[in-house]
PDB file of N, CA and C in Angstrom:
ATOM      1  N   UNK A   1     -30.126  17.060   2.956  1.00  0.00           N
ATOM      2  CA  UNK A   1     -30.909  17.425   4.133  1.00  0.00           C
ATOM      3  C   UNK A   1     -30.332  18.698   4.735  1.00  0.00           C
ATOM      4  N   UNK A   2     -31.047  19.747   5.396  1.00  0.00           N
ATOM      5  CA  UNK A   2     -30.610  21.113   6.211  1.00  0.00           C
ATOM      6  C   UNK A   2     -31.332  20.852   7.345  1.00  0.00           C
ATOM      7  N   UNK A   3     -30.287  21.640   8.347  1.00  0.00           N
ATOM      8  CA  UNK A   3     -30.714  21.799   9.914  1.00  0.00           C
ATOM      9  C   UNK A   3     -32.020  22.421   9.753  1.00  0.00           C
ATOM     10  N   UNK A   4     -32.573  21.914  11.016  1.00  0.00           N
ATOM     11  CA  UNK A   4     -34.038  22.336  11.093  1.00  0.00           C
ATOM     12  C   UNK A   4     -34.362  22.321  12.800  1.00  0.00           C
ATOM     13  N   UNK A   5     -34.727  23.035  13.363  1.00  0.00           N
ATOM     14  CA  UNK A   5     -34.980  23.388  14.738  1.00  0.00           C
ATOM     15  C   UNK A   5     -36.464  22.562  15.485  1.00  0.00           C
ATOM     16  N   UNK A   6     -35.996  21.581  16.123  1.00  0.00           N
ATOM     17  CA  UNK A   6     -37.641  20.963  16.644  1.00  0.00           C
ATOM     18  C   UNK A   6     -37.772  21.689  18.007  1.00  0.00           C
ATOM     19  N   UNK A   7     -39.434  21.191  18.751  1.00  0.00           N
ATOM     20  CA  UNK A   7     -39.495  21.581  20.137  1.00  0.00           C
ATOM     21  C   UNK A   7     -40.482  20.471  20.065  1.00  0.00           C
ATOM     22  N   UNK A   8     -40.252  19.451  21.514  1.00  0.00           N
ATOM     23  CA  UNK A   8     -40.912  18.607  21.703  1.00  0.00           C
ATOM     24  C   UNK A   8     -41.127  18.976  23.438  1.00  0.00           C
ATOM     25  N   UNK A   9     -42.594  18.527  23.566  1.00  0.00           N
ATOM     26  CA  UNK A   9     -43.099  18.880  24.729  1.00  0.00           C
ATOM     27  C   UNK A   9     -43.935  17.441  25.434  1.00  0.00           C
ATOM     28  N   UNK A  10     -43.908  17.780  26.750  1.00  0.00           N
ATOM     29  CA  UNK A  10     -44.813  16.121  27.766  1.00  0.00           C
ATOM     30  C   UNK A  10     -45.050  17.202  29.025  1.00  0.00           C
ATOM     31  N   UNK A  11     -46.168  16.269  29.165  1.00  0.00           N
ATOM     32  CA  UNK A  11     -46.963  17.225  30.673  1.00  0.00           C
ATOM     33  C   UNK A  11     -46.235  16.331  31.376  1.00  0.00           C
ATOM     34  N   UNK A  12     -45.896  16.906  32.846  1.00  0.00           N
ATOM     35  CA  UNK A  12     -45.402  16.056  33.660  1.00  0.00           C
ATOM     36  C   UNK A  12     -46.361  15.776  34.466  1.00  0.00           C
ATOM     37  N   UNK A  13     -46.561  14.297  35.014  1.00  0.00           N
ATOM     38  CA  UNK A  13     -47.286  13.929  36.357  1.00  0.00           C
ATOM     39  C   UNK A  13     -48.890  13.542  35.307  1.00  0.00           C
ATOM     40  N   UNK A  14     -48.720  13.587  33.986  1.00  0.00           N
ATOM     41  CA  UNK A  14     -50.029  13.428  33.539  1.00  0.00           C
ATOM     42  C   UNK A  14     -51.102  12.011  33.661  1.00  0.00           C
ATOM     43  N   UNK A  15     -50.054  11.271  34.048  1.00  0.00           N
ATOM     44  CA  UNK A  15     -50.893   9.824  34.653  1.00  0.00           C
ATOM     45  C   UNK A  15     -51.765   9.733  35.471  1.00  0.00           C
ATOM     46  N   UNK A  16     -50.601  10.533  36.790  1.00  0.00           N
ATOM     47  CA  UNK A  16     -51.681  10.635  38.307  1.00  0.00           C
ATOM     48  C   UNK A  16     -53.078  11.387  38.156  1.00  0.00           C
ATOM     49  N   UNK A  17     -52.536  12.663  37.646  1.00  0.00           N
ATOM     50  CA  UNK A  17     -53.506  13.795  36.897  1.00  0.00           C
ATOM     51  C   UNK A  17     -54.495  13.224  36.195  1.00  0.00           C
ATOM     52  N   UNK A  18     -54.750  12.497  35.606  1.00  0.00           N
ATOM     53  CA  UNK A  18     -55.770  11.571  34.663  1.00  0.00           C
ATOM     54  C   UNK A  18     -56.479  10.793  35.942  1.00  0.00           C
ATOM     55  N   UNK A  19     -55.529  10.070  36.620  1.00  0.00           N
ATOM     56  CA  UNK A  19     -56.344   9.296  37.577  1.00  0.00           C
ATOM     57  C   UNK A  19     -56.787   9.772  38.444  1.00  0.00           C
ATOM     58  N   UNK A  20     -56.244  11.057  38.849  1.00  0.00           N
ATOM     59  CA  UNK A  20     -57.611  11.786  40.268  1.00  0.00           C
ATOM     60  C   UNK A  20     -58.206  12.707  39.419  1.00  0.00           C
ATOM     61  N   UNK A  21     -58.047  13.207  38.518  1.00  0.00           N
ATOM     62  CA  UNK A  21     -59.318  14.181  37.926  1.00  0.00           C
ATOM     63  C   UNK A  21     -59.206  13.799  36.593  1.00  0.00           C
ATOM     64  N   UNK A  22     -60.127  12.921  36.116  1.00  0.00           N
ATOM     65  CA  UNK A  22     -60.255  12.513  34.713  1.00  0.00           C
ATOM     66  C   UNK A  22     -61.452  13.896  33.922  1.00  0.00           C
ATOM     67  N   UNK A  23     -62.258  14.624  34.348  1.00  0.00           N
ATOM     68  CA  UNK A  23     -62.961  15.130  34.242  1.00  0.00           C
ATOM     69  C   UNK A  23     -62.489  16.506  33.971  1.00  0.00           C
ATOM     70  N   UNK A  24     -61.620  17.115  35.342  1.00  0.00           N
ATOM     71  CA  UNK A  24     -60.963  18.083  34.785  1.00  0.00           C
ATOM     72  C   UNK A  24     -59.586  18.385  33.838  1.00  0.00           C
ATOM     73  N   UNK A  25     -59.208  16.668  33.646  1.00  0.00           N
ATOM     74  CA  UNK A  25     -57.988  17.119  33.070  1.00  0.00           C
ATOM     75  C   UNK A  25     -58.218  17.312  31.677  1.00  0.00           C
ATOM     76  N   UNK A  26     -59.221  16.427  31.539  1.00  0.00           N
ATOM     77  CA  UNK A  26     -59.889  16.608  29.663  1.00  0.00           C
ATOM     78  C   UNK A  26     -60.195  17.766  29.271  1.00  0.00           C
ATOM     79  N   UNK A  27     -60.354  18.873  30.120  1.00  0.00           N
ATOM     80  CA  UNK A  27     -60.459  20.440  29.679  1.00  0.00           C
ATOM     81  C   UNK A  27     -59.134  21.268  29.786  1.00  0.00           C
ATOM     82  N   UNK A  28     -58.477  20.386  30.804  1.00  0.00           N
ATOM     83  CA  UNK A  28     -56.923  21.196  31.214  1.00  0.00           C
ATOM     84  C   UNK A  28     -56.446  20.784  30.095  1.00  0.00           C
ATOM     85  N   UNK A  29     -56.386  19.521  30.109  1.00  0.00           N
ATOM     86  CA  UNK A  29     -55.539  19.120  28.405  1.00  0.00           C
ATOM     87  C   UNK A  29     -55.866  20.066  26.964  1.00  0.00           C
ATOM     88  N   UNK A  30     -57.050  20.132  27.038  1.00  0.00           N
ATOM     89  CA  UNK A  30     -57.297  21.210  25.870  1.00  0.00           C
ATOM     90  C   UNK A  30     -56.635  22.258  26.309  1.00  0.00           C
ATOM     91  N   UNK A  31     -56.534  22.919  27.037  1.00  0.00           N
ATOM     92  CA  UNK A  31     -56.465  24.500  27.012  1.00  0.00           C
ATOM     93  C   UNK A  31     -55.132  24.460  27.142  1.00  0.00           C
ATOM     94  N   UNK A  32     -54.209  23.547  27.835  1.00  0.00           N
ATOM     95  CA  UNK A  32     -52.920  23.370  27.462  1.00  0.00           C
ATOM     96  C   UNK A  32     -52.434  23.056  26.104  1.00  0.00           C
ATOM     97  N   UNK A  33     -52.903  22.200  25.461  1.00  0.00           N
ATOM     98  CA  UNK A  33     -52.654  22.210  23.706  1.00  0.00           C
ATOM     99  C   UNK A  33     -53.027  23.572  23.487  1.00  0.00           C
ATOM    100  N   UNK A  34     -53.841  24.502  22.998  1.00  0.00           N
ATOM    101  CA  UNK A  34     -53.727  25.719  22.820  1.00  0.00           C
ATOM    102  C   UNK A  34     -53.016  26.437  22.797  1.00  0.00           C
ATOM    103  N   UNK A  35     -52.627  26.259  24.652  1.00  0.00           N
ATOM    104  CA  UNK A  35     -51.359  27.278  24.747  1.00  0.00           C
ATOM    105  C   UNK A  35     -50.330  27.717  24.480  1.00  0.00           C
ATOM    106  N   UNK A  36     -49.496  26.538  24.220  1.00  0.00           N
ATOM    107  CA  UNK A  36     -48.694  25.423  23.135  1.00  0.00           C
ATOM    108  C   UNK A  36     -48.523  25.697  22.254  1.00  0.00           C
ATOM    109  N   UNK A  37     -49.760  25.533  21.279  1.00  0.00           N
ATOM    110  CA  UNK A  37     -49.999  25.581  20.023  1.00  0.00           C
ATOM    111  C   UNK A  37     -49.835  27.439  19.583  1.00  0.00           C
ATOM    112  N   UNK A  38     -50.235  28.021  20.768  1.00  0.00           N
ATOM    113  CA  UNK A  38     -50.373  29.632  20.025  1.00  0.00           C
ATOM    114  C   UNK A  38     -48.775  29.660  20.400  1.00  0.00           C
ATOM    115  N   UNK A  39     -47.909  29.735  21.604  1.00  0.00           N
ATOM    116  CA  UNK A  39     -46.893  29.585  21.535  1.00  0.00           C
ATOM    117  C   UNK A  39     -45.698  29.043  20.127  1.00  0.00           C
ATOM    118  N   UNK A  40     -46.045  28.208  20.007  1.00  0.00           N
ATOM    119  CA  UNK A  40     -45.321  27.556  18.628  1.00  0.00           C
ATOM    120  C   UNK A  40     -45.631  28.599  17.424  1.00  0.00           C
ATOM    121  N   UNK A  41     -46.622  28.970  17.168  1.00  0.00           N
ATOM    122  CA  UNK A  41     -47.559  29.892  15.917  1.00  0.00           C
ATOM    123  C   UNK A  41     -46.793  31.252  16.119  1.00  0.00           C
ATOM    124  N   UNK A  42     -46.921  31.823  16.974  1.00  0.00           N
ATOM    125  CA  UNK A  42     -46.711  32.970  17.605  1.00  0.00           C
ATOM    126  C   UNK A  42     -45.085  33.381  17.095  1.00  0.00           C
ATOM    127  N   UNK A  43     -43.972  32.011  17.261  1.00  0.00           N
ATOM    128  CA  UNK A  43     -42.335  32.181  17.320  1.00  0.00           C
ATOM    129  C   UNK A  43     -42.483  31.606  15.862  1.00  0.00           C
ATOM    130  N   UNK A  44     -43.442  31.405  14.435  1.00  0.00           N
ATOM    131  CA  UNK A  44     -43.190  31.651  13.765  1.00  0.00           C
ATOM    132  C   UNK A  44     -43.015  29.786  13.170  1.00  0.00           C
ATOM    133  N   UNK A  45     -43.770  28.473  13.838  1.00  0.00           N
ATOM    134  CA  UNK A  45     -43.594  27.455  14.306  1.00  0.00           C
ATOM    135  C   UNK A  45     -44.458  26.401  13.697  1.00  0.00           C
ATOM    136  N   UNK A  46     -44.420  25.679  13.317  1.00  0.00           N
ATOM    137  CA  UNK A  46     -46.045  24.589  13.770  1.00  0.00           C
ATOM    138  C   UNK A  46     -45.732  23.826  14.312  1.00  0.00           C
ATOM    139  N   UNK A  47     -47.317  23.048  14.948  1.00  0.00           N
ATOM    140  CA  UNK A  47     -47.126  21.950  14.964  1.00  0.00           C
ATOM    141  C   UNK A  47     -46.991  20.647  14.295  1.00  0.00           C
ATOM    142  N   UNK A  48     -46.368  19.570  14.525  1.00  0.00           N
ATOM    143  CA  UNK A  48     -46.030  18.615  13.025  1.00  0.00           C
ATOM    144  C   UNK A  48     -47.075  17.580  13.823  1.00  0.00           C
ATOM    145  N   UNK A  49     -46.988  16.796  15.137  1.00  0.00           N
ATOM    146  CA  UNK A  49     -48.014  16.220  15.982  1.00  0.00           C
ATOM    147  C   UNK A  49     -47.943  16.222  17.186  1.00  0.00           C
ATOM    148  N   UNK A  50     -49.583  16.009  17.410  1.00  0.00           N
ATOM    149  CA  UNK A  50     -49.611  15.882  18.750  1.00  0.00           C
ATOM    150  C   UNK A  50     -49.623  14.393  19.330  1.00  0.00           C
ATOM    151  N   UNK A  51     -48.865  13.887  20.189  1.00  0.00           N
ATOM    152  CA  UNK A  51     -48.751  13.033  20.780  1.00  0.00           C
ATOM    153  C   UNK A  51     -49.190  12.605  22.799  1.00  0.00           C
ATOM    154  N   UNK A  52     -50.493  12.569  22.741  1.00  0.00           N
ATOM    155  CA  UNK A  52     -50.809  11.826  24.073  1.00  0.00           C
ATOM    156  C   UNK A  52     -50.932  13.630  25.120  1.00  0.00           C
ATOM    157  N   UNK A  53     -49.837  13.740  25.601  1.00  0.00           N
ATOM    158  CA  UNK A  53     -50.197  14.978  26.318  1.00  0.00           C
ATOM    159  C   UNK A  53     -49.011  15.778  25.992  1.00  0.00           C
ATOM    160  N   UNK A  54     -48.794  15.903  24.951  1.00  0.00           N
ATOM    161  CA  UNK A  54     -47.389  16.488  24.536  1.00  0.00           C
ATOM    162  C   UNK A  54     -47.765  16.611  22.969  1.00  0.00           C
ATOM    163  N   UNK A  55     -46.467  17.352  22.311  1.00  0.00           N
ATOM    164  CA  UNK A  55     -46.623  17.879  20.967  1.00  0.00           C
ATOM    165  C   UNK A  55     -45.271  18.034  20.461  1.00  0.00           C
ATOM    166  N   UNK A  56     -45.000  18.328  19.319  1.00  0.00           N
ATOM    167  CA  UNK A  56     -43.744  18.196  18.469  1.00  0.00           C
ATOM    168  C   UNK A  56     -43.703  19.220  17.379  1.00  0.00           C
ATOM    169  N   UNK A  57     -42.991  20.085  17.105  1.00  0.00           N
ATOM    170  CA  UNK A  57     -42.936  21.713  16.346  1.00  0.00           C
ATOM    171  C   UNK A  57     -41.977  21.613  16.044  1.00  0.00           C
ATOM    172  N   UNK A  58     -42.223  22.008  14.718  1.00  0.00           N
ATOM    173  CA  UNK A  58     -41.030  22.533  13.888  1.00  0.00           C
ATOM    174  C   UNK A  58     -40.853  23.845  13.638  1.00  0.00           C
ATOM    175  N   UNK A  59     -39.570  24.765  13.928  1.00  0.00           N
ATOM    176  CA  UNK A  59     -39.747  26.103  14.024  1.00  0.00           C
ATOM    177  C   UNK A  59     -38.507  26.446  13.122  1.00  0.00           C
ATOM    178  N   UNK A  60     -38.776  27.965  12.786  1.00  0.00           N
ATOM    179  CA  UNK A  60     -37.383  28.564  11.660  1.00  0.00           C
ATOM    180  C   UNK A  60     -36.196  28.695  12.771  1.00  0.00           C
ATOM    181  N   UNK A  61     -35.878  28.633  13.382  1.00  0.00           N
ATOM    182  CA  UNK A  61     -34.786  28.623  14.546  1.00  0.00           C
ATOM    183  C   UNK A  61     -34.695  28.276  15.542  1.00  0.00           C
ATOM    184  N   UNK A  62     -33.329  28.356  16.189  1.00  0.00           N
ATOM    185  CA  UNK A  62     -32.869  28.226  17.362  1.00  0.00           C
ATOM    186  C   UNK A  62     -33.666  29.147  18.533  1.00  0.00           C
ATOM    187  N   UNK A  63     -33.417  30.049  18.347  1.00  0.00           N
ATOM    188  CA  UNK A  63     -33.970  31.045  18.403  1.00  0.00           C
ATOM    189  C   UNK A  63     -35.681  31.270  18.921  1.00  0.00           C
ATOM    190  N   UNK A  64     -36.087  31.218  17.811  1.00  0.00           N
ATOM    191  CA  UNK A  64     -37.464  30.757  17.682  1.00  0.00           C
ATOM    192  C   UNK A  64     -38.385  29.917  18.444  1.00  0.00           C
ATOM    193  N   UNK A  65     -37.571  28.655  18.204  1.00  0.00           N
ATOM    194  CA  UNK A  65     -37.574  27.578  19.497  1.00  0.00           C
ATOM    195  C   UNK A  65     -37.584  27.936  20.878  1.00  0.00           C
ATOM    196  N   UNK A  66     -36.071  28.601  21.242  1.00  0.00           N
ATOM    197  CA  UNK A  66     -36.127  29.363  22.937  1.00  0.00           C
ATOM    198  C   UNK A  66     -37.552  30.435  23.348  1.00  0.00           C
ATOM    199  N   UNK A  67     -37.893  30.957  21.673  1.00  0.00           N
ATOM    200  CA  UNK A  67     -39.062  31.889  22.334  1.00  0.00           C
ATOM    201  C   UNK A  67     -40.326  31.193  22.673  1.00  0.00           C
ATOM    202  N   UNK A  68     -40.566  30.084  21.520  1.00  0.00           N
ATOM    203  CA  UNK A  68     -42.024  29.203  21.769  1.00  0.00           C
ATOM    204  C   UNK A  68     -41.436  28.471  23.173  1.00  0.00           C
ATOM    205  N   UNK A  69     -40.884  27.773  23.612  1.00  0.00           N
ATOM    206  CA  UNK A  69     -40.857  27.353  24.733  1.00  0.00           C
ATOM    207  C   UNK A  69     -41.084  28.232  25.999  1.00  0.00           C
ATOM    208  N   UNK A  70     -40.660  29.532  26.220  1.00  0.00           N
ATOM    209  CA  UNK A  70     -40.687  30.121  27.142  1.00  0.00           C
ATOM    210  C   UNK A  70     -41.826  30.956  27.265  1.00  0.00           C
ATOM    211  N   UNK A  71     -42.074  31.111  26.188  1.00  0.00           N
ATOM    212  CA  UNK A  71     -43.982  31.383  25.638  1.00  0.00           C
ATOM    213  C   UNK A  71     -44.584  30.567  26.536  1.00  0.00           C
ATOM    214  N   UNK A  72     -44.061  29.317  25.892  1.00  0.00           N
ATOM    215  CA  UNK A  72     -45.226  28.332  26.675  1.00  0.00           C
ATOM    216  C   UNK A  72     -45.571  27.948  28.197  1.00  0.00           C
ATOM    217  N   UNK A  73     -44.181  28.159  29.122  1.00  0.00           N
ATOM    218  CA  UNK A  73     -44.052  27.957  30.578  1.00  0.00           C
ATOM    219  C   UNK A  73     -44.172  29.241  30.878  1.00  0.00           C
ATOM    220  N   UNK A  74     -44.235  30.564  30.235  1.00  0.00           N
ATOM    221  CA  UNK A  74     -44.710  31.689  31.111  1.00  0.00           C
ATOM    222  C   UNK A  74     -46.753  31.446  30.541  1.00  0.00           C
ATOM    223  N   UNK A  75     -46.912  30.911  29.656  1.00  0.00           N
ATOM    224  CA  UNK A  75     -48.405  30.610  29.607  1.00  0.00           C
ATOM    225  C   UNK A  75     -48.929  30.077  30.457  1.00  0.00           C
ATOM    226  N   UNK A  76     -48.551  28.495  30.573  1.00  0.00           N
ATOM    227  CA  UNK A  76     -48.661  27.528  31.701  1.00  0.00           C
ATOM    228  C   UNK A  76     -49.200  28.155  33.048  1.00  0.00           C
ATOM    229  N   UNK A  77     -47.586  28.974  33.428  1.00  0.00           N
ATOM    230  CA  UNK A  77     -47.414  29.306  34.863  1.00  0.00           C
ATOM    231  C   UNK A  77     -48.432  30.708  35.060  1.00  0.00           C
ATOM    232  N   UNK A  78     -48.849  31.110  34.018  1.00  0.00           N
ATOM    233  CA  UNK A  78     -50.203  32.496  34.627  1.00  0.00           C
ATOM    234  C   UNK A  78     -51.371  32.166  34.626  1.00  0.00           C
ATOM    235  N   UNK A  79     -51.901  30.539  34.301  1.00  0.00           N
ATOM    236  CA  UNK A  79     -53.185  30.107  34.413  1.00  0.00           C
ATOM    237  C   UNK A  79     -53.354  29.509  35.952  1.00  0.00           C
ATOM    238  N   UNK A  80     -54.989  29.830  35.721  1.00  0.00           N
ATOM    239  CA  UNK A  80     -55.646  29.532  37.362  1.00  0.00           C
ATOM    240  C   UNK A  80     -55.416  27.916  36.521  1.00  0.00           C
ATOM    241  N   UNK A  81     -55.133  26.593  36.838  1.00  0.00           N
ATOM    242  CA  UNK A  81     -55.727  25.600  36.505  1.00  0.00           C
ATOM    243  C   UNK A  81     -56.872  24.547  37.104  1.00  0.00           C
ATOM    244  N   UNK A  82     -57.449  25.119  38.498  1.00  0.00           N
ATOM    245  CA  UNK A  82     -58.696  24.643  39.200  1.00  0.00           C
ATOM    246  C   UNK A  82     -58.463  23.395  39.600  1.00  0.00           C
ATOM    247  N   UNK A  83     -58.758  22.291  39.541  1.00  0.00           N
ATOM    248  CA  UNK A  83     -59.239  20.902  40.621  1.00  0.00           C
ATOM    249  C   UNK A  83     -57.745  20.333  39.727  1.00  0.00           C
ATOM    250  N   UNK A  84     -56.645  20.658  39.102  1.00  0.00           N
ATOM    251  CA  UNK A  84     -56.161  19.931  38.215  1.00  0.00           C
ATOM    252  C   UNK A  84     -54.731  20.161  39.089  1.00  0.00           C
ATOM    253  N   UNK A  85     -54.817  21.363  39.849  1.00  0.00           N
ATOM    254  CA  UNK A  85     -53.513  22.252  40.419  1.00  0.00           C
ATOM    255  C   UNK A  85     -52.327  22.659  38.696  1.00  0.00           C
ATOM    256  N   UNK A  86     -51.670  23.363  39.169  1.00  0.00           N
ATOM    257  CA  UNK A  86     -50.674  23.450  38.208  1.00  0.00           C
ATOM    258  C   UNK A  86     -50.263  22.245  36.742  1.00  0.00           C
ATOM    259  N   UNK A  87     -50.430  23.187  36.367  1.00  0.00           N
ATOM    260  CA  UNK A  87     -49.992  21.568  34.910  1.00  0.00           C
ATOM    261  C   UNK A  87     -48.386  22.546  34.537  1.00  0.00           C
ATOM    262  N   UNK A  88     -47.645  21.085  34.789  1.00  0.00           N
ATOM    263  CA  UNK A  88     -46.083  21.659  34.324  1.00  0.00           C
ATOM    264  C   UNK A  88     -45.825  20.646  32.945  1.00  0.00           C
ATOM    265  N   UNK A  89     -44.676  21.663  32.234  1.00  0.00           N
ATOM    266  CA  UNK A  89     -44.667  20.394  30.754  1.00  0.00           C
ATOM    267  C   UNK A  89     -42.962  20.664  31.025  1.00  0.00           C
ATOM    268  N   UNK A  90     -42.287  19.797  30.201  1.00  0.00           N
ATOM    269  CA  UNK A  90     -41.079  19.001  30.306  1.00  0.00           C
ATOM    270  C   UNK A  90     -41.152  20.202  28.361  1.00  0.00           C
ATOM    271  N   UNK A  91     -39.969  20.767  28.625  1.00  0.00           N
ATOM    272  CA  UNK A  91     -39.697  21.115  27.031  1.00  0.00           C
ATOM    273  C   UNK A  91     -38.302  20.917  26.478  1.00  0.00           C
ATOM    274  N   UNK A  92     -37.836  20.468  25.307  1.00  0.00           N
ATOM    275  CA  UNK A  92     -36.649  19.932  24.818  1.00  0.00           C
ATOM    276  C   UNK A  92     -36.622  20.586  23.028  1.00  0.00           C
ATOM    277  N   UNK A  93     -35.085  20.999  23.106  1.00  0.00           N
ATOM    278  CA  UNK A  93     -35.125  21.597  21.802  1.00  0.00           C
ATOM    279  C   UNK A  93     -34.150  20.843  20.943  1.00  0.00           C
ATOM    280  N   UNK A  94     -34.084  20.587  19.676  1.00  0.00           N
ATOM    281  CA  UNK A  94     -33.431  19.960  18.909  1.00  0.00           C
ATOM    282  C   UNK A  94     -33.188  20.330  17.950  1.00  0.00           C
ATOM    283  N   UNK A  95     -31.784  20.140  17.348  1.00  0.00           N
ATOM    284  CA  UNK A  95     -31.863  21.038  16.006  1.00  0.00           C
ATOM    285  C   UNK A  95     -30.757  19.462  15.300  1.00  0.00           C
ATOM    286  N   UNK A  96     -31.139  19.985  13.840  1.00  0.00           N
ATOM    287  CA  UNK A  96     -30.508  18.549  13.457  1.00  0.00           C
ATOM    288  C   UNK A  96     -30.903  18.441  11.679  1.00  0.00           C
ATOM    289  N   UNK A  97     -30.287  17.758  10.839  1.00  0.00           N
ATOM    290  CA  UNK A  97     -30.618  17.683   9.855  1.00  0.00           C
ATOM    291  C   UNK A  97     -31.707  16.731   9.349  1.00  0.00           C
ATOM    292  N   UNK A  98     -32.660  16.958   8.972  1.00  0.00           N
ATOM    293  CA  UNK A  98     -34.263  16.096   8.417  1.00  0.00           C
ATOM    294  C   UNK A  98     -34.640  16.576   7.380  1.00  0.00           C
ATOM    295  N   UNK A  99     -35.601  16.250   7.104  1.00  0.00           N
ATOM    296  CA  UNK A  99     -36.414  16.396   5.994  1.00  0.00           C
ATOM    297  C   UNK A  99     -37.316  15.998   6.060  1.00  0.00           C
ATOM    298  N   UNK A 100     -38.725  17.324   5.177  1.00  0.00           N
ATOM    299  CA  UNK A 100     -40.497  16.877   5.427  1.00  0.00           C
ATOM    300  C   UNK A 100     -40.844  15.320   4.507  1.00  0.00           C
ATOM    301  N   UNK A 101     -41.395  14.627   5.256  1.00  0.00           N
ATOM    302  CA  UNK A 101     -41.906  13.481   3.983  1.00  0.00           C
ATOM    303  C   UNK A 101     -42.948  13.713   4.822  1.00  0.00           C
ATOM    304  N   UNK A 102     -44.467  13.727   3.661  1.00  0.00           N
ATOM    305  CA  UNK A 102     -46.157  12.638   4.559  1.00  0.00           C
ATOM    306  C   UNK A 102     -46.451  13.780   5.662  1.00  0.00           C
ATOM    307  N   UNK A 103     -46.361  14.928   5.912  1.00  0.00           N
ATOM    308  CA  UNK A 103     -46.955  15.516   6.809  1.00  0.00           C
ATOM    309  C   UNK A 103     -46.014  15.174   8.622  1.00  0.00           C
ATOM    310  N   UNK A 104     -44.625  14.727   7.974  1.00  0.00           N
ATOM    311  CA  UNK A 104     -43.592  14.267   9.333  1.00  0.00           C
ATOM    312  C   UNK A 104     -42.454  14.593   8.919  1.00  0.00           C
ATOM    313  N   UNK A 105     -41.400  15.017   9.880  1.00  0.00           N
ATOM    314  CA  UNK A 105     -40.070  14.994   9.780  1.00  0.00           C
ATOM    315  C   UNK A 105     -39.476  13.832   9.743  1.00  0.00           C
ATOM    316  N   UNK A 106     -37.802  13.417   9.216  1.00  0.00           N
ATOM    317  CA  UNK A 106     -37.330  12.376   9.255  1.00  0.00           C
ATOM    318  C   UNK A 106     -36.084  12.896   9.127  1.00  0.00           C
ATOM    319  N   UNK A 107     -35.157  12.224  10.024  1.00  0.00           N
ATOM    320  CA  UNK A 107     -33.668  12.509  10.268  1.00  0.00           C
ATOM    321  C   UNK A 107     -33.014  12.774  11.401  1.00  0.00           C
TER     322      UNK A 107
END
């Protein structure tokens, strides 16, 4: 197995957010996966899955990682987000030895 660099992401507050605007968050949620997603693409990244209101990337570095994340909260933080107010995400980087099996990491 070789080190391999993850980035795992969670919206924060996405419960309440669901329960007072179910309507707008189903569009905020999209356009936040996007953002995310071009973020991750962008530092050279994918995504491996998406999970609930959050996502999981595997990227060529350390490095790489610090850029898709900060990609992603300077993305976040320059959108109008309308009836939804601000959407903030929780980001965590990991580096560690795994290996691809099935379209998933393991290790």
């Amino acid at each position: 197995m070789a080190d391999h660099t993850f980035l795992f992401t969670d919206l924060e507050g996405s419960t309440a957010l669901w329960d007072e605007h179910p309507g707008a968050m189903q569009d905020a949620l999209a356009h936040h996966d996007a953002l995310l997603r071009a973020a991750v693409a962008d530092a050279g990244g994918r995504v491996v899955k998406e999970m609930g209101d959050g996502l999981y990337a595997v990227l060529p570095s350390p490095t790489a990682a610090v850029a898709a994340a900060v990609a992603a909260l300077r993305a976040l933080a320059s959108e109008g987000w309308g009836a939804t107010g601000p959407l903030r995400a929780r980001l965590g980087i990991g580096v560690g030895e795994a290996e691809a099996r099935d379209d998933d990491w393991f290790g």
